[in-house]
C-alpha atoms as a PDB file:
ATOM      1  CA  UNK A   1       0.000   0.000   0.000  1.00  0.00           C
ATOM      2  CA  UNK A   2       2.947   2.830   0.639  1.00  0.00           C
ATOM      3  CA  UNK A   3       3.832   2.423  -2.847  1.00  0.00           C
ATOM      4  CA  UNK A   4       1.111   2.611  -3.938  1.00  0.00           C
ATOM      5  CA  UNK A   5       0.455   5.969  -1.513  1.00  0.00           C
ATOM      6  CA  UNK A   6       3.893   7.205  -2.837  1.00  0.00           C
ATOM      7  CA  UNK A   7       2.818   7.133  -6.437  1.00  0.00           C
ATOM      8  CA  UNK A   8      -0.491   8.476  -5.954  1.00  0.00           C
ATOM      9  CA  UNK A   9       1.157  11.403  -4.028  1.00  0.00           C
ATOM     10  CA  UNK A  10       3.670  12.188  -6.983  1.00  0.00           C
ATOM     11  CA  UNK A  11       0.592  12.387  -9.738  1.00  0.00           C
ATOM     12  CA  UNK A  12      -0.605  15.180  -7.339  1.00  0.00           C
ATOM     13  CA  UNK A  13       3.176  16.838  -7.471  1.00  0.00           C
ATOM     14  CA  UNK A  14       3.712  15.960  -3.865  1.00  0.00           C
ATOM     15  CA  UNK A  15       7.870  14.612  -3.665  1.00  0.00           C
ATOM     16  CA  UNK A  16       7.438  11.743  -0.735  1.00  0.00           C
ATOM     17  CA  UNK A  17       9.690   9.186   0.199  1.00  0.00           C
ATOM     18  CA  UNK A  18      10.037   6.840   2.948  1.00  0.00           C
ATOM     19  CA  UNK A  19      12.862   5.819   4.964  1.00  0.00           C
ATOM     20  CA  UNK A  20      14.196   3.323   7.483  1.00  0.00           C
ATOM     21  CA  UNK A  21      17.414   4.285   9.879  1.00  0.00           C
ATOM     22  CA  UNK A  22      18.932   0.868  11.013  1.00  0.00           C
ATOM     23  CA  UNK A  23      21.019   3.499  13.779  1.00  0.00           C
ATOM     24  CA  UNK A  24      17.954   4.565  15.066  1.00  0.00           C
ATOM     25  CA  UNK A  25      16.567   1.140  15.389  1.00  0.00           C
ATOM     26  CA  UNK A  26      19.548  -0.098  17.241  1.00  0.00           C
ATOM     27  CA  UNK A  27      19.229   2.443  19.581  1.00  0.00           C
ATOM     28  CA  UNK A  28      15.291   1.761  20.031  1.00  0.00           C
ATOM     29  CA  UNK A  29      13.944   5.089  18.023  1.00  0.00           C
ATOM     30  CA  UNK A  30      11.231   5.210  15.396  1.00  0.00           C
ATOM     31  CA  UNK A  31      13.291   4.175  12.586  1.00  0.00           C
ATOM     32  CA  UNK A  32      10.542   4.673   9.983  1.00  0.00           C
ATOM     33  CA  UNK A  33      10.551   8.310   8.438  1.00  0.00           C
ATOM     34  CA  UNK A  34       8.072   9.483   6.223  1.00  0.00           C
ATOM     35  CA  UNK A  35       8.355  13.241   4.338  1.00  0.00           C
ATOM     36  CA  UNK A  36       6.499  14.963   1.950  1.00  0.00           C
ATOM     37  CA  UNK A  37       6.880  18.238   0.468  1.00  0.00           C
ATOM     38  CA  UNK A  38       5.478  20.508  -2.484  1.00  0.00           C
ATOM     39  CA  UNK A  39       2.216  20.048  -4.885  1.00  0.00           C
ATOM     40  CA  UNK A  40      -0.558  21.332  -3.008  1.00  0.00           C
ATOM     41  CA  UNK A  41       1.223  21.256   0.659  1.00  0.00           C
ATOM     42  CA  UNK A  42       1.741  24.795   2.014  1.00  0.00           C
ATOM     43  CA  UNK A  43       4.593  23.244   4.140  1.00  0.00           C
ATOM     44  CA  UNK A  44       6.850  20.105   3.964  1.00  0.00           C
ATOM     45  CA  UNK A  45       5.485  17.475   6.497  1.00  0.00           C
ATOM     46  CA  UNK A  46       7.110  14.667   8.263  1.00  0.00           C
ATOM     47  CA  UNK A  47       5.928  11.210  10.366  1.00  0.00           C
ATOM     48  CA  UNK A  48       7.798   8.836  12.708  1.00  0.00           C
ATOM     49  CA  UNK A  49       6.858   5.446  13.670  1.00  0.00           C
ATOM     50  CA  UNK A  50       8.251   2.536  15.285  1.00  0.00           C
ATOM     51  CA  UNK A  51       7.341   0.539  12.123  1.00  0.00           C
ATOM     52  CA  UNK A  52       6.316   0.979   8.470  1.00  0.00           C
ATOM     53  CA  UNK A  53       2.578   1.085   9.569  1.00  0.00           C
ATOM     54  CA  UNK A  54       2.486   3.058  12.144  1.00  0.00           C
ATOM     55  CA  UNK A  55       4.824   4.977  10.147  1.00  0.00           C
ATOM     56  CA  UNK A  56       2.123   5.675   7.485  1.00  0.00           C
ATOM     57  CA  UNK A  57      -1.079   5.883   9.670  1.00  0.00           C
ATOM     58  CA  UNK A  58       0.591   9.343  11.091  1.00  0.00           C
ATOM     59  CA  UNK A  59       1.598  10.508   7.724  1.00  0.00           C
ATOM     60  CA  UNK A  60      -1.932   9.749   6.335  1.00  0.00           C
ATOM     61  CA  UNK A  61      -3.616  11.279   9.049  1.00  0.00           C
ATOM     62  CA  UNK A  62      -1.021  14.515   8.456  1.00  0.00           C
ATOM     63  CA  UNK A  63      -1.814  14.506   4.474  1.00  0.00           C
ATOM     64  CA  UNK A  64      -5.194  14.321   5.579  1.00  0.00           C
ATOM     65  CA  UNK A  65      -5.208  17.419   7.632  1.00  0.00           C
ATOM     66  CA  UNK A  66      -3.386  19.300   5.017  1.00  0.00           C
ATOM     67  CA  UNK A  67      -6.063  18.736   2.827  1.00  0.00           C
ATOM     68  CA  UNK A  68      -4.812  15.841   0.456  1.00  0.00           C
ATOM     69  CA  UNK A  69      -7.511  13.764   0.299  1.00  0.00           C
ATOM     70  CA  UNK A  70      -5.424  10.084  -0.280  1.00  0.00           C
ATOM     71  CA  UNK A  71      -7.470   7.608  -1.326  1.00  0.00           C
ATOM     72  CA  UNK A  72      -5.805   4.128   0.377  1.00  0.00           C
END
């Protein structure tokens, strides 16, 4: 499904990407990053999660409040 969010996001001219840090795992951090930035968002967003899903049920609910209206 986060490909499939990541596409979706770049048809609206939204640059995304998703990220895992293996140092902040090791040290117990949310490793999963999440950013987003241009198309229709006023101002670059970011979401941290322990893993991928929680990861992208923060970012959703950000796009979400920022008006995007992601249909996954």
């Amino acid at each position: 499904m986060t490909l499939l969010i990541l596409a979706w996001l770049g048809e609206q001219g939204v640059n995304a990407m998703i990220r895992m840090d293996a140092e902040r795992l090791a040290d117990n951090a949310p490793a999963w990053t999440f950013a987003a930035s241009g198309g229709p968002l006023t101002h670059g967003m970011r979401a941290d999660g322990r893993t991928v899903q929680q990861c992208m049920s923060v970012a959703l609910a950000r796009l979400r409040g920022s008006g995007l209206s992601v249909p996954f």
